[in-house]
C-alpha atoms as a PDB file:
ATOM      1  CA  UNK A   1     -31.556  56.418 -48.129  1.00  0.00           C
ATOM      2  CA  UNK A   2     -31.693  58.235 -51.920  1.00  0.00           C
ATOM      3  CA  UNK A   3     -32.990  56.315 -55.057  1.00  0.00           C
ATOM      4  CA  UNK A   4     -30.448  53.186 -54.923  1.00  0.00           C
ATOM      5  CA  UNK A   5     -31.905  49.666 -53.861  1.00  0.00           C
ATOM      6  CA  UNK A   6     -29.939  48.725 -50.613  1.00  0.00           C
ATOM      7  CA  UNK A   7     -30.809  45.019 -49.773  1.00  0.00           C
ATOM      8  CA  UNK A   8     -29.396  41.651 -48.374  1.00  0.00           C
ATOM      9  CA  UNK A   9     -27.973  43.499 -44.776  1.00  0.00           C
ATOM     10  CA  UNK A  10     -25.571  41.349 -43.187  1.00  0.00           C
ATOM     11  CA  UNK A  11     -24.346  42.810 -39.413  1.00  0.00           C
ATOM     12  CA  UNK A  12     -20.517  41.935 -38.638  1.00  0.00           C
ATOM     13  CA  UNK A  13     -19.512  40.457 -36.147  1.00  0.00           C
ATOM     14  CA  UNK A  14     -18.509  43.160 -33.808  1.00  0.00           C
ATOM     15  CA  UNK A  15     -21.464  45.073 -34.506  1.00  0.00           C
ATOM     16  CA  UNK A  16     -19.989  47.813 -35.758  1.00  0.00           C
ATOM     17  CA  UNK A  17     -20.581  47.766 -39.952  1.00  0.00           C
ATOM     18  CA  UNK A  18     -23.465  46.645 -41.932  1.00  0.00           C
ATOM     19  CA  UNK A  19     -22.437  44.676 -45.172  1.00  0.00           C
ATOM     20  CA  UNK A  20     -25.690  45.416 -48.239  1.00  0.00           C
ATOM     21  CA  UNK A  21     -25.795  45.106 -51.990  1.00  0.00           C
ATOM     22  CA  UNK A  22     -26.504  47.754 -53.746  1.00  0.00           C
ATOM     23  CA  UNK A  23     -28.205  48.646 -56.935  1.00  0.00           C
ATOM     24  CA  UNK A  24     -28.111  52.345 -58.395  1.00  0.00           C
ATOM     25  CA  UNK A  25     -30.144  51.081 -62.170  1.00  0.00           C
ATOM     26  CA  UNK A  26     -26.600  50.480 -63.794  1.00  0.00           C
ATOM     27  CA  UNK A  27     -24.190  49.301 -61.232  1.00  0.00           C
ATOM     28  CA  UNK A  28     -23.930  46.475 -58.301  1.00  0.00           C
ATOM     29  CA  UNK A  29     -21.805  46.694 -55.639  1.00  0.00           C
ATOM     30  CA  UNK A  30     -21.281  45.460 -51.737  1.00  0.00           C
ATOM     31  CA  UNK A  31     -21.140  48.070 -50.147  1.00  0.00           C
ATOM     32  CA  UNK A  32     -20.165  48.580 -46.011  1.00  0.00           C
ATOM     33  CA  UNK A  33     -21.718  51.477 -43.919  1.00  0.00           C
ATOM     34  CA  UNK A  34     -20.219  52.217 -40.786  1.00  0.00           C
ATOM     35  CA  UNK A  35     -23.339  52.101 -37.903  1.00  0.00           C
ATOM     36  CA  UNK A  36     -21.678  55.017 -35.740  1.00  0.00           C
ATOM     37  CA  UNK A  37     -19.938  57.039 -38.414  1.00  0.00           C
ATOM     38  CA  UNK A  38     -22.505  56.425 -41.081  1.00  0.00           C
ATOM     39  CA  UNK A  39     -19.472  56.589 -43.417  1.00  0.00           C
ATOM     40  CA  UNK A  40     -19.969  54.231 -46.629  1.00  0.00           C
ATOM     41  CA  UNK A  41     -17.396  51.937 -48.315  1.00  0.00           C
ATOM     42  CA  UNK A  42     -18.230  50.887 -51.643  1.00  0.00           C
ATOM     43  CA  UNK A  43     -16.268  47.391 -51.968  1.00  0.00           C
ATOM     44  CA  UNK A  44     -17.128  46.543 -55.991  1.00  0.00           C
ATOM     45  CA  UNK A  45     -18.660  48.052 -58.301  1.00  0.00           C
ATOM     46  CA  UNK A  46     -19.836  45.762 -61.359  1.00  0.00           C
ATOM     47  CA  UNK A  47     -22.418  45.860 -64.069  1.00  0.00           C
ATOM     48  CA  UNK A  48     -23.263  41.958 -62.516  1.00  0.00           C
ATOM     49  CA  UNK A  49     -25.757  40.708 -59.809  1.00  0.00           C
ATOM     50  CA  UNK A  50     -24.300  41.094 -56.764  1.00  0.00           C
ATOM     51  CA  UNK A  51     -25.710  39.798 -53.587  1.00  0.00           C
ATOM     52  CA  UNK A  52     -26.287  38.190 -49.411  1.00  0.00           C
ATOM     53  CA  UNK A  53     -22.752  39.039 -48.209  1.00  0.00           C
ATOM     54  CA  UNK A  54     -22.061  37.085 -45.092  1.00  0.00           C
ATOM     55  CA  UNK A  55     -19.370  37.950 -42.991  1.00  0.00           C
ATOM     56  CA  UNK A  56     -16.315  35.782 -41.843  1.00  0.00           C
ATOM     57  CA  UNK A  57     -16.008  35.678 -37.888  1.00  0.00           C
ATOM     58  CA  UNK A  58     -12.838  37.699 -37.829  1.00  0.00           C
ATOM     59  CA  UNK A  59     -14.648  40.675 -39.860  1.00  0.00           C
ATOM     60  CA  UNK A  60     -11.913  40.615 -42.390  1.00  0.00           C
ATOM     61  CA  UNK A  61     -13.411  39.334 -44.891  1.00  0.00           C
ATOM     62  CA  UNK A  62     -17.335  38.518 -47.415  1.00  0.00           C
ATOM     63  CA  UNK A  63     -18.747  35.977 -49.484  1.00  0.00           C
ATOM     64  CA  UNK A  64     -21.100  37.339 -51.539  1.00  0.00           C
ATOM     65  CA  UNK A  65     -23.494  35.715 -54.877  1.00  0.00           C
ATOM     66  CA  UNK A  66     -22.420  37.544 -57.894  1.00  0.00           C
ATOM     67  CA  UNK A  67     -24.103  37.060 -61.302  1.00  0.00           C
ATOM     68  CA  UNK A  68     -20.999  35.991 -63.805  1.00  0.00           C
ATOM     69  CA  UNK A  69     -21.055  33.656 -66.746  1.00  0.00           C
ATOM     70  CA  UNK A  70     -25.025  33.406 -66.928  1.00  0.00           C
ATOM     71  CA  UNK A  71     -25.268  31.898 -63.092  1.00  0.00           C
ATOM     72  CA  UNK A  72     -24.571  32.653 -59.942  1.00  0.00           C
ATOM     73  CA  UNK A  73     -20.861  31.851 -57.971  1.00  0.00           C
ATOM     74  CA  UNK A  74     -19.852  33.017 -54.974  1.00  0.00           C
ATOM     75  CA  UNK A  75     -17.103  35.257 -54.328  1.00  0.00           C
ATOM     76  CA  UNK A  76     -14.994  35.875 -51.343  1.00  0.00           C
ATOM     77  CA  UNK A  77     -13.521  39.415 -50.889  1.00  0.00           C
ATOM     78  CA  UNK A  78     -11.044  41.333 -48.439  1.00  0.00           C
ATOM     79  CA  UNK A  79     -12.856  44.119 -46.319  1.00  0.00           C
ATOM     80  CA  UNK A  80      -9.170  45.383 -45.675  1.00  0.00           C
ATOM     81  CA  UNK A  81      -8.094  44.965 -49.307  1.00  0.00           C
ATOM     82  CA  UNK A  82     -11.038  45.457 -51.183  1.00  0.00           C
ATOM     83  CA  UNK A  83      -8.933  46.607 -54.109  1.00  0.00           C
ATOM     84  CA  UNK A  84      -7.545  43.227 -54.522  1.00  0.00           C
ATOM     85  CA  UNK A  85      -9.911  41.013 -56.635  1.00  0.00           C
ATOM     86  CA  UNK A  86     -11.961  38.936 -54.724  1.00  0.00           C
ATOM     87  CA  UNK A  87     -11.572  35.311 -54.928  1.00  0.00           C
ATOM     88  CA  UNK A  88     -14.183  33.025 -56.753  1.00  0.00           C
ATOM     89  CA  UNK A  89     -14.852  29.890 -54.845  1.00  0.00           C
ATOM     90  CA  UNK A  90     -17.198  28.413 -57.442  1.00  0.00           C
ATOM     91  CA  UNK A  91     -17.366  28.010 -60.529  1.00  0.00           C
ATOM     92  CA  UNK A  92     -19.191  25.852 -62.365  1.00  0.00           C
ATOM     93  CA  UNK A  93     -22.712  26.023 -64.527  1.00  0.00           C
ATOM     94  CA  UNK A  94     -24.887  25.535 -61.558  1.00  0.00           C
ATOM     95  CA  UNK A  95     -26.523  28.221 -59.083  1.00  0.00           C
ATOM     96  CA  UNK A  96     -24.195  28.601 -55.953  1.00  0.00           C
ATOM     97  CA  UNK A  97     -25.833  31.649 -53.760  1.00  0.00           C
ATOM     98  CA  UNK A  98     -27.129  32.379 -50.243  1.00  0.00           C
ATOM     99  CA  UNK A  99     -23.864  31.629 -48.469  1.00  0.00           C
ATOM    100  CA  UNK A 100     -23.535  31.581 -44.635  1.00  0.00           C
ATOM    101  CA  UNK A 101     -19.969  31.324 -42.938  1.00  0.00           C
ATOM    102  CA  UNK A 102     -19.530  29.215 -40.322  1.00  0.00           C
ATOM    103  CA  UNK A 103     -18.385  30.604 -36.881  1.00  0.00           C
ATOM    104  CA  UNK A 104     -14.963  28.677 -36.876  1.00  0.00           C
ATOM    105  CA  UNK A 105     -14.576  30.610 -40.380  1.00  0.00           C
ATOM    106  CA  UNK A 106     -13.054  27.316 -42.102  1.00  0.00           C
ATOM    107  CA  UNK A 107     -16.784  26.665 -43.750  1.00  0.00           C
ATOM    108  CA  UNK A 108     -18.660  28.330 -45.868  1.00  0.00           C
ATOM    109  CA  UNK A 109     -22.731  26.468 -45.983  1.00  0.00           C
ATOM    110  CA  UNK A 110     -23.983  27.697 -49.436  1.00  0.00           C
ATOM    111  CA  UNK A 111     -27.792  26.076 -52.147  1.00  0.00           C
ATOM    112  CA  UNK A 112     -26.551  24.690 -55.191  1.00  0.00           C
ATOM    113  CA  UNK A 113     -28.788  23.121 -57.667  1.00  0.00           C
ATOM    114  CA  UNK A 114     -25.492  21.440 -58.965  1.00  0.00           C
ATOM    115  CA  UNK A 115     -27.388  17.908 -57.520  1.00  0.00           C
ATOM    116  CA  UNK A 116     -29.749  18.230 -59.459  1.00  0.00           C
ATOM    117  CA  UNK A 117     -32.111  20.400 -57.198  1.00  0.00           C
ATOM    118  CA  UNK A 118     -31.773  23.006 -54.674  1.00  0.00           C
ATOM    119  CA  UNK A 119     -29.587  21.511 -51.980  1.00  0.00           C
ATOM    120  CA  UNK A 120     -26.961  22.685 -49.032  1.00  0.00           C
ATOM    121  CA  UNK A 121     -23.546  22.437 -49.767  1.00  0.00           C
ATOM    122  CA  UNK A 122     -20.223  23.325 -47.760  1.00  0.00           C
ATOM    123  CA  UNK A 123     -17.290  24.898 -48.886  1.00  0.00           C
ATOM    124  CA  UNK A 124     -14.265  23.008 -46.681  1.00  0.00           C
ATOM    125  CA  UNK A 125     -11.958  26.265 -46.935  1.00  0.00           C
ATOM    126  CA  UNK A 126      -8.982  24.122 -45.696  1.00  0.00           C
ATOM    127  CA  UNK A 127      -9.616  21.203 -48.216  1.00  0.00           C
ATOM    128  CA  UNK A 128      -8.736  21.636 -52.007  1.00  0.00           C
ATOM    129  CA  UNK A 129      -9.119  17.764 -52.744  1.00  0.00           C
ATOM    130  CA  UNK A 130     -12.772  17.595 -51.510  1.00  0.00           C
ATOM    131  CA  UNK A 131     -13.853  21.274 -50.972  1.00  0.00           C
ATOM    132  CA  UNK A 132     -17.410  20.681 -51.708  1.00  0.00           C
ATOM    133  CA  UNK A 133     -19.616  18.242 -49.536  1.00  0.00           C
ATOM    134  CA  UNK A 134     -23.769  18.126 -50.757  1.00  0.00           C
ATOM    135  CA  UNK A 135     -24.958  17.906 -46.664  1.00  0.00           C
ATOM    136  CA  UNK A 136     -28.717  17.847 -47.302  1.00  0.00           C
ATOM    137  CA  UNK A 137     -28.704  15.615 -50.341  1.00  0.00           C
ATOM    138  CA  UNK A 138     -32.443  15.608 -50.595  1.00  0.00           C
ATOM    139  CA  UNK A 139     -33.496  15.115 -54.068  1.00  0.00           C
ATOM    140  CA  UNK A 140     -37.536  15.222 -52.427  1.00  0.00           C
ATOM    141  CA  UNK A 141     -37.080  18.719 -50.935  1.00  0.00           C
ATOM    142  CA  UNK A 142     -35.704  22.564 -52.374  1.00  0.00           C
ATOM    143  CA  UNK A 143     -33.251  23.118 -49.056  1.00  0.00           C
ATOM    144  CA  UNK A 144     -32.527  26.968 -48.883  1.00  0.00           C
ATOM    145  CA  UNK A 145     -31.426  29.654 -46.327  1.00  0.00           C
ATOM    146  CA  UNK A 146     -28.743  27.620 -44.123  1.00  0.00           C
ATOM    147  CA  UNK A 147     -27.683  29.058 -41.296  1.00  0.00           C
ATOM    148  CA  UNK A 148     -25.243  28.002 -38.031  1.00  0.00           C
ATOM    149  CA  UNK A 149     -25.371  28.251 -34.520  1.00  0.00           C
ATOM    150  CA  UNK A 150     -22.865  30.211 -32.420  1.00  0.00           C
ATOM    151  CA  UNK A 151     -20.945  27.653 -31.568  1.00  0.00           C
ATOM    152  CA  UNK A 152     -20.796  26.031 -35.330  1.00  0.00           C
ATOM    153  CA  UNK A 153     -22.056  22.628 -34.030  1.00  0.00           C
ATOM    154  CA  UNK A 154     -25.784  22.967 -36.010  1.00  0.00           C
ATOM    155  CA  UNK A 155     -25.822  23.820 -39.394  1.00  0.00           C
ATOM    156  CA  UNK A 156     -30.357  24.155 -39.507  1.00  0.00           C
ATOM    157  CA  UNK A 157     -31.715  25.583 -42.941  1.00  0.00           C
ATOM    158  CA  UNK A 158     -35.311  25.572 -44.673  1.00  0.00           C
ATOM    159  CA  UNK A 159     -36.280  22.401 -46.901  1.00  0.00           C
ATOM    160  CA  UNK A 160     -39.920  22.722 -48.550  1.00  0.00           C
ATOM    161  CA  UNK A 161     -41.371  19.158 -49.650  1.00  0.00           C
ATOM    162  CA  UNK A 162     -44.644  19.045 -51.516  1.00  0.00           C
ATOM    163  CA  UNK A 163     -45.436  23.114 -51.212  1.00  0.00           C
ATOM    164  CA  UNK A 164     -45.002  22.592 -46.982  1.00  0.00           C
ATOM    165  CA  UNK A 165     -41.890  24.313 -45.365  1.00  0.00           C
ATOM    166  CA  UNK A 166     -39.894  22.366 -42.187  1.00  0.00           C
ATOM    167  CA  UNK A 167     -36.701  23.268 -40.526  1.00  0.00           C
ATOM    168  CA  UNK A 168     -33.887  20.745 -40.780  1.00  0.00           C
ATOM    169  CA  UNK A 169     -31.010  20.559 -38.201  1.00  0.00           C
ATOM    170  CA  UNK A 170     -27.376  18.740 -39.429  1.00  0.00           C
ATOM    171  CA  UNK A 171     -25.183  18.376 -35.810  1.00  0.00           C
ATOM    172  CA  UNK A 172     -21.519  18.563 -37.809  1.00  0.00           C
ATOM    173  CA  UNK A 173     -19.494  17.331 -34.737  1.00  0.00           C
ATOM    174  CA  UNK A 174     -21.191  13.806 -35.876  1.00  0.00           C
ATOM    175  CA  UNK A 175     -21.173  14.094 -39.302  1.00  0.00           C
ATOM    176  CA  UNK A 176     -17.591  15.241 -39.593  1.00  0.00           C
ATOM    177  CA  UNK A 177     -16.859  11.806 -36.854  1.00  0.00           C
ATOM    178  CA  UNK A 178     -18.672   9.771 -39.895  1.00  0.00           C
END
């Protein structure tokens, strides 16, 4: 509480620490509070957008939308480290944001309007040649919010088609097969 803006919670995995953005009027930062303790750790501080961390399954590490170079990227950065600069993972002159790591922790789903219009992406962690793969490619729907199941079989996320919102489901045991 106090006169900040705290938003964009993300829980981690144990339970334990609650990753937030966090806006005092001048400066961004992600920010971690310890549940029990209720201790805070301040990650970055920035004058840029920051935003929707999403933890990796291990807890060791955030990807996080950060306002740079007049769009938003995505940025990955070490809880344990967090004063070693976090790692961009795009970059490019389209809107990457609202990234969701998958439960294996080698993907990273992500919207990009870099097709064109708002569809989900993944980020192949383990694949520099082809680290980017469009998964809705829907150029008739604005796909946002992706999220996985426990397992990291589904990838489901929210795709709105003439003003009406529907729930799509990609099972990526057969689409990584294809």
């Amino acid at each position: 509480d106090g006169s900040s803006d705290d938003s964009t919670p993300a829980i981690s995995p144990d339970g334990a620490r609650i990753a937030y953005s966090f806006h005092d009027q001048q400066l961004w930062s992600i920010s971690v509070l310890d549940i029990v303790s209720g201790q805070k750790n301040q990650l970055t501080t920035t004058n840029d957008y920051l935003s929707s961390p999403s933890w990796s399954p291990d807890g060791q590490w955030l990807v996080y939308d950060r306002y740079v170079d007049q769009n938003l990227e995505l940025f990955i950065l070490s809880v344990r480290e967090p004063d070693n600069p976090p790692v961009r993972l795009t970059e490019n002159n389209y809107a990457d944001y609202s990234a969701a790591w998958s439960p294996q922790g080698r993907n990273i789903a992500f919207v990009s309007n870099r097709s064109g219009d708002e569809d989900i992406w993944i980020a192949r962690l383990d694949d520099a040649n082809e680290r980017f793969i469009n998964v809705s490619n829907s150029p008739s729907s604005l796909d946002r919010n992706p999220d996985w199941s426990p397992d990291g079989r589904y990838l489901a996320w929210s795709a709105e088609q003439q003003s009406v919102n529907t729930i799509k489901i990609l099972d990526t045991w057969v689409a990584d097969a294809e």
